[in-house]
Each structure stands twice: as structure tokens, then as C-alpha cells.
N, C-alpha and C. Protein backbone atom coordinates (compact mmCIF):
# COMPACT_ATOMS: atom_id res chain seq x y z
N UNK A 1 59.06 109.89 79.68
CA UNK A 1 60.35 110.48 79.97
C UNK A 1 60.84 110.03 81.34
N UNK A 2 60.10 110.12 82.55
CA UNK A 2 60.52 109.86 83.53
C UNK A 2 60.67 108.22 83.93
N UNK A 3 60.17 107.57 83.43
CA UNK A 3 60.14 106.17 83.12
C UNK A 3 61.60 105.65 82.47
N UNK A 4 61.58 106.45 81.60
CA UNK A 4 62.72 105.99 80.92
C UNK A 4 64.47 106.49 81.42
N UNK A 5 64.23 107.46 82.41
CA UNK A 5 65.73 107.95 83.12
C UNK A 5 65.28 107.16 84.23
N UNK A 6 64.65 106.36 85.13
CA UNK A 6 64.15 105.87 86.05
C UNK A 6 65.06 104.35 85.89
N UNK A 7 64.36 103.76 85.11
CA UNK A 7 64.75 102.67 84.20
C UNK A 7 66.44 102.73 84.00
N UNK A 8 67.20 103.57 83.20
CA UNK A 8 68.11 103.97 83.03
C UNK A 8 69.19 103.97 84.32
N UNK A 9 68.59 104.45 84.96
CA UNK A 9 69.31 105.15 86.54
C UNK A 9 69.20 103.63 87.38
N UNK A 10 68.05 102.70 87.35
CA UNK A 10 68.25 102.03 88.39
C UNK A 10 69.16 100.54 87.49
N UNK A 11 69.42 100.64 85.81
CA UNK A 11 70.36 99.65 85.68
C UNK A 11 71.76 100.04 86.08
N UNK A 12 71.89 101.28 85.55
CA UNK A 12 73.65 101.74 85.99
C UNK A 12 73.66 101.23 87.66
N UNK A 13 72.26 101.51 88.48
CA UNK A 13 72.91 101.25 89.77
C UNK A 13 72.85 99.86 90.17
N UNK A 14 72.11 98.92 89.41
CA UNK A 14 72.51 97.43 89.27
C UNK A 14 73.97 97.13 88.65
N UNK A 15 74.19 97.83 87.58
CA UNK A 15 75.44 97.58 86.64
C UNK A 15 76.61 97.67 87.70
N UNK A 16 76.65 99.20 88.64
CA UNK A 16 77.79 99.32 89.28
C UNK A 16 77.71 98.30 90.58
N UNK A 17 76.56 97.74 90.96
CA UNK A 17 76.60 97.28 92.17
C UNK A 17 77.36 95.72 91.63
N UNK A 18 77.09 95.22 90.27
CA UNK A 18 77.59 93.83 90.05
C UNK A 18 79.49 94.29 89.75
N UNK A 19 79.34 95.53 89.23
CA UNK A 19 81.37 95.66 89.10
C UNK A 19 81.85 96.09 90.18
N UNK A 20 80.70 96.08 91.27
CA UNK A 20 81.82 96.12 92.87
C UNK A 20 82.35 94.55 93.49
N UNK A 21 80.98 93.70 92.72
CA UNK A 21 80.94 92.57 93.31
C UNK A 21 82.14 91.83 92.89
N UNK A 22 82.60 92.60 91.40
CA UNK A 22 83.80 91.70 90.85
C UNK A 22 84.92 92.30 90.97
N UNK A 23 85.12 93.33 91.55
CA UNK A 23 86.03 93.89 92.05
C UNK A 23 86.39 93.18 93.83
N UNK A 24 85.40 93.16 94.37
CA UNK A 24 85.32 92.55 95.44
C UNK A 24 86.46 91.33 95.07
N UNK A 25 85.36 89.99 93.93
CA UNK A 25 86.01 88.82 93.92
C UNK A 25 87.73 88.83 93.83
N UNK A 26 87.92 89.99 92.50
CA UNK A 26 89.02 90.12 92.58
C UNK A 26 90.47 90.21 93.72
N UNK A 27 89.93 91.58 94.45
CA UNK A 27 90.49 91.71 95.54
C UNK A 27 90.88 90.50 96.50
N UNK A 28 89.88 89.66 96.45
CA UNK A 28 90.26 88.59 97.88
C UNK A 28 91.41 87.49 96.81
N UNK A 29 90.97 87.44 95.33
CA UNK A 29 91.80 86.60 94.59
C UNK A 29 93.18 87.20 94.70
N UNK A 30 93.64 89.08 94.57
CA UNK A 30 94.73 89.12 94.75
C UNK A 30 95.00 89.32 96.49
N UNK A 31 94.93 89.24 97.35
CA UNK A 31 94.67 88.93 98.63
C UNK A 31 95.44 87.26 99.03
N UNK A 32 95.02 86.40 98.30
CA UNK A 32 95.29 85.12 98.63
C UNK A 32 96.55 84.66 97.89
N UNK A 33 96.77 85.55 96.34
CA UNK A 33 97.97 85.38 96.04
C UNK A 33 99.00 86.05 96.37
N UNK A 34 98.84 87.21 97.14
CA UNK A 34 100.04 88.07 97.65
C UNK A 34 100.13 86.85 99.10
N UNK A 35 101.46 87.06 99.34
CA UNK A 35 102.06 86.17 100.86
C UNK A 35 102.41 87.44 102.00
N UNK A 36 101.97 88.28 101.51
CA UNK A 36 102.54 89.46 102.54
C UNK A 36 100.94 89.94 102.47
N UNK A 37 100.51 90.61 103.77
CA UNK A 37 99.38 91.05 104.30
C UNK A 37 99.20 91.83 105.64
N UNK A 38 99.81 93.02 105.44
CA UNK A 38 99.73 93.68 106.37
C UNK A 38 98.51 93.93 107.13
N UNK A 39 98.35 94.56 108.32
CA UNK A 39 96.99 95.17 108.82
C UNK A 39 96.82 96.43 108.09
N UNK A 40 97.35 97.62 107.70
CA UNK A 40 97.18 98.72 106.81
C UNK A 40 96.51 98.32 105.65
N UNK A 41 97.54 97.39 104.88
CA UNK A 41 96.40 97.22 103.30
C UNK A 41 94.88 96.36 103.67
N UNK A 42 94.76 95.91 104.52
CA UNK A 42 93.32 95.38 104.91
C UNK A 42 92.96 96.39 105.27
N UNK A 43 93.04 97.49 106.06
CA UNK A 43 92.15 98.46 106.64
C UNK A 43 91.81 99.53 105.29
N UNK A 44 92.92 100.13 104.44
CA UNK A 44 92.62 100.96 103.09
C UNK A 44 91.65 100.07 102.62
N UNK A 45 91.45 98.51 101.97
CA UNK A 45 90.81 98.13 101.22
C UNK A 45 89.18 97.92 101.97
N UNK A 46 89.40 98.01 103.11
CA UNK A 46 87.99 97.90 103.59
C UNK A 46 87.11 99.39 103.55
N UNK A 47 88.31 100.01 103.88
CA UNK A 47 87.44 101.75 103.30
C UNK A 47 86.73 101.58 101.90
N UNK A 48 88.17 101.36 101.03
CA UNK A 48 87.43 101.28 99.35
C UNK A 48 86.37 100.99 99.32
N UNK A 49 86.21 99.80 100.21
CA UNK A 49 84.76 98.80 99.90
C UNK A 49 83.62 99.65 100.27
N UNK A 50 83.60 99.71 101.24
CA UNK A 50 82.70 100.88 101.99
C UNK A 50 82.52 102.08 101.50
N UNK A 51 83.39 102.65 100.86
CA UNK A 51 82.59 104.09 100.01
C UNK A 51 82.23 103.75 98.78
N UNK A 52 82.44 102.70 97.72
CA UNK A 52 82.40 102.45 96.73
C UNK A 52 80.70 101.55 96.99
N UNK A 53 80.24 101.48 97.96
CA UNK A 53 79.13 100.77 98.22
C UNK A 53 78.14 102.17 98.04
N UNK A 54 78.30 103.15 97.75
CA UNK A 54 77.46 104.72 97.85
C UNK A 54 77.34 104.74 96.62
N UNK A 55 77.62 104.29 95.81
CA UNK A 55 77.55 104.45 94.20
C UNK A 55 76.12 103.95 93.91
N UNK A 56 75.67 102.89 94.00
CA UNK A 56 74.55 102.03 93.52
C UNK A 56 73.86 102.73 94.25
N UNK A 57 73.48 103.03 95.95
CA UNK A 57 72.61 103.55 96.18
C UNK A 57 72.20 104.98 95.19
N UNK A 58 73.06 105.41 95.87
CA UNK A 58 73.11 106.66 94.91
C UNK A 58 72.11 106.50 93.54
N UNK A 59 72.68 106.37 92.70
CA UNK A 59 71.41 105.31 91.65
C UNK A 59 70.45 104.50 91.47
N UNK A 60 70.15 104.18 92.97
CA UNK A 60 68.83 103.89 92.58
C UNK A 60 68.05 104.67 93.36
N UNK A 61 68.68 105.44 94.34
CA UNK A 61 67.56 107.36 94.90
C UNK A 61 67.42 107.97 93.27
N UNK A 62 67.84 107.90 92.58
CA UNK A 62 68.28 108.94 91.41
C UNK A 62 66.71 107.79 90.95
N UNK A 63 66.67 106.87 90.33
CA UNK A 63 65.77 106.33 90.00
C UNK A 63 64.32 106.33 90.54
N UNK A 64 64.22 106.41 91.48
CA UNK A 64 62.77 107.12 92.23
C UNK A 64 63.03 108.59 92.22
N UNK A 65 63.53 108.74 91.89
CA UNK A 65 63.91 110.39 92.12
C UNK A 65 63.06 110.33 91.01
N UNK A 66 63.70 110.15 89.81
CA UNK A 66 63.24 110.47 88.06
C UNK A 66 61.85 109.76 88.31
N UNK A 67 61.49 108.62 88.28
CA UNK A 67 60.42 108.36 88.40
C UNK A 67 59.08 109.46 89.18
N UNK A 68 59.30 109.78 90.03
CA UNK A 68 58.39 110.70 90.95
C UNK A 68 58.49 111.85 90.58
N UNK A 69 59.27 112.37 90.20
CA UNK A 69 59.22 114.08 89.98
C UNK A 69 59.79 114.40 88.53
N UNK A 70 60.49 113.91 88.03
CA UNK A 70 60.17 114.05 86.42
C UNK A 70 58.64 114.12 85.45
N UNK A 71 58.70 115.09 84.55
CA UNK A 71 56.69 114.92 84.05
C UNK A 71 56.51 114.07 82.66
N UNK A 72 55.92 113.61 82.96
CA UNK A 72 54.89 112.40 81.79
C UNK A 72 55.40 113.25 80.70
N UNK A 73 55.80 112.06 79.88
CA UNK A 73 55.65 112.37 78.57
C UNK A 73 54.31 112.61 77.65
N UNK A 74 53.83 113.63 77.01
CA UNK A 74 52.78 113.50 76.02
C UNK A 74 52.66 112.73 75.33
């Protein structure tokens, strides 16, 4: 049991860490096609980046979490 939410928990936090990465790519792709670039929309999008980086951790504490204190399956 605990193996298996362990397992579980640390792909979602691989899964979300690769759809930040393409969110990332995205961003600089629409970045280079906009001609207007204020200092404001660089500073909001650098927040995004930065809290949206708490997700994956998040999931993979959750994954040692389940692993360590969840009980053996019979």
C-alpha cells in the first residue's frame, strides 16, 4: 500500500514538474513573439514561476511521506 501511493505521489510530482517545464518553454515562446514587454508582466510571470515550483516538491514530501508512515500491506 504504501509503496504504491509513494510511487504514485512521486510520478504526479515528476509529471507536474515536466508541465512547468513546458509551460516555462511556452512562456519565453510567447515572450519573444509579443513586441511589447513591460517590466510588470516580467515581474507577475516570474512570481508564477516561483510558486508553481511548490507543486512537485510538494509531491515528492507526499511520496516519502507515504512511503515511511503508511503500513505494509498483508
Amino acid at each position: 500500500m504504501r509503496i504504491k501511493y509513494s510511487v504514485i505521489s512521486l510520478l504526479l510530482g515528476l509529471f507536474s514538474f515536466f508541465l512547468l517545464q513546458v509551460f516555462d518553454r511556452l512562456k519565453d515562446v510567447m515572450l519573444i513573439a509579443s513586441t511589447v514587454d513591460t517590466d510588470e508582466s516580467t515581474i507577475d510571470q516570474s512570481l508564477l514561476t516561483s510558486n508553481l515550483v511548490i507543486i512537485p516538491i510538494i509531491f515528492l514530501i507526499l511520496s516519502v511521506f507515504f512511503y515511511y508512515y503508511l503500513p505494509e500491506e498483508k
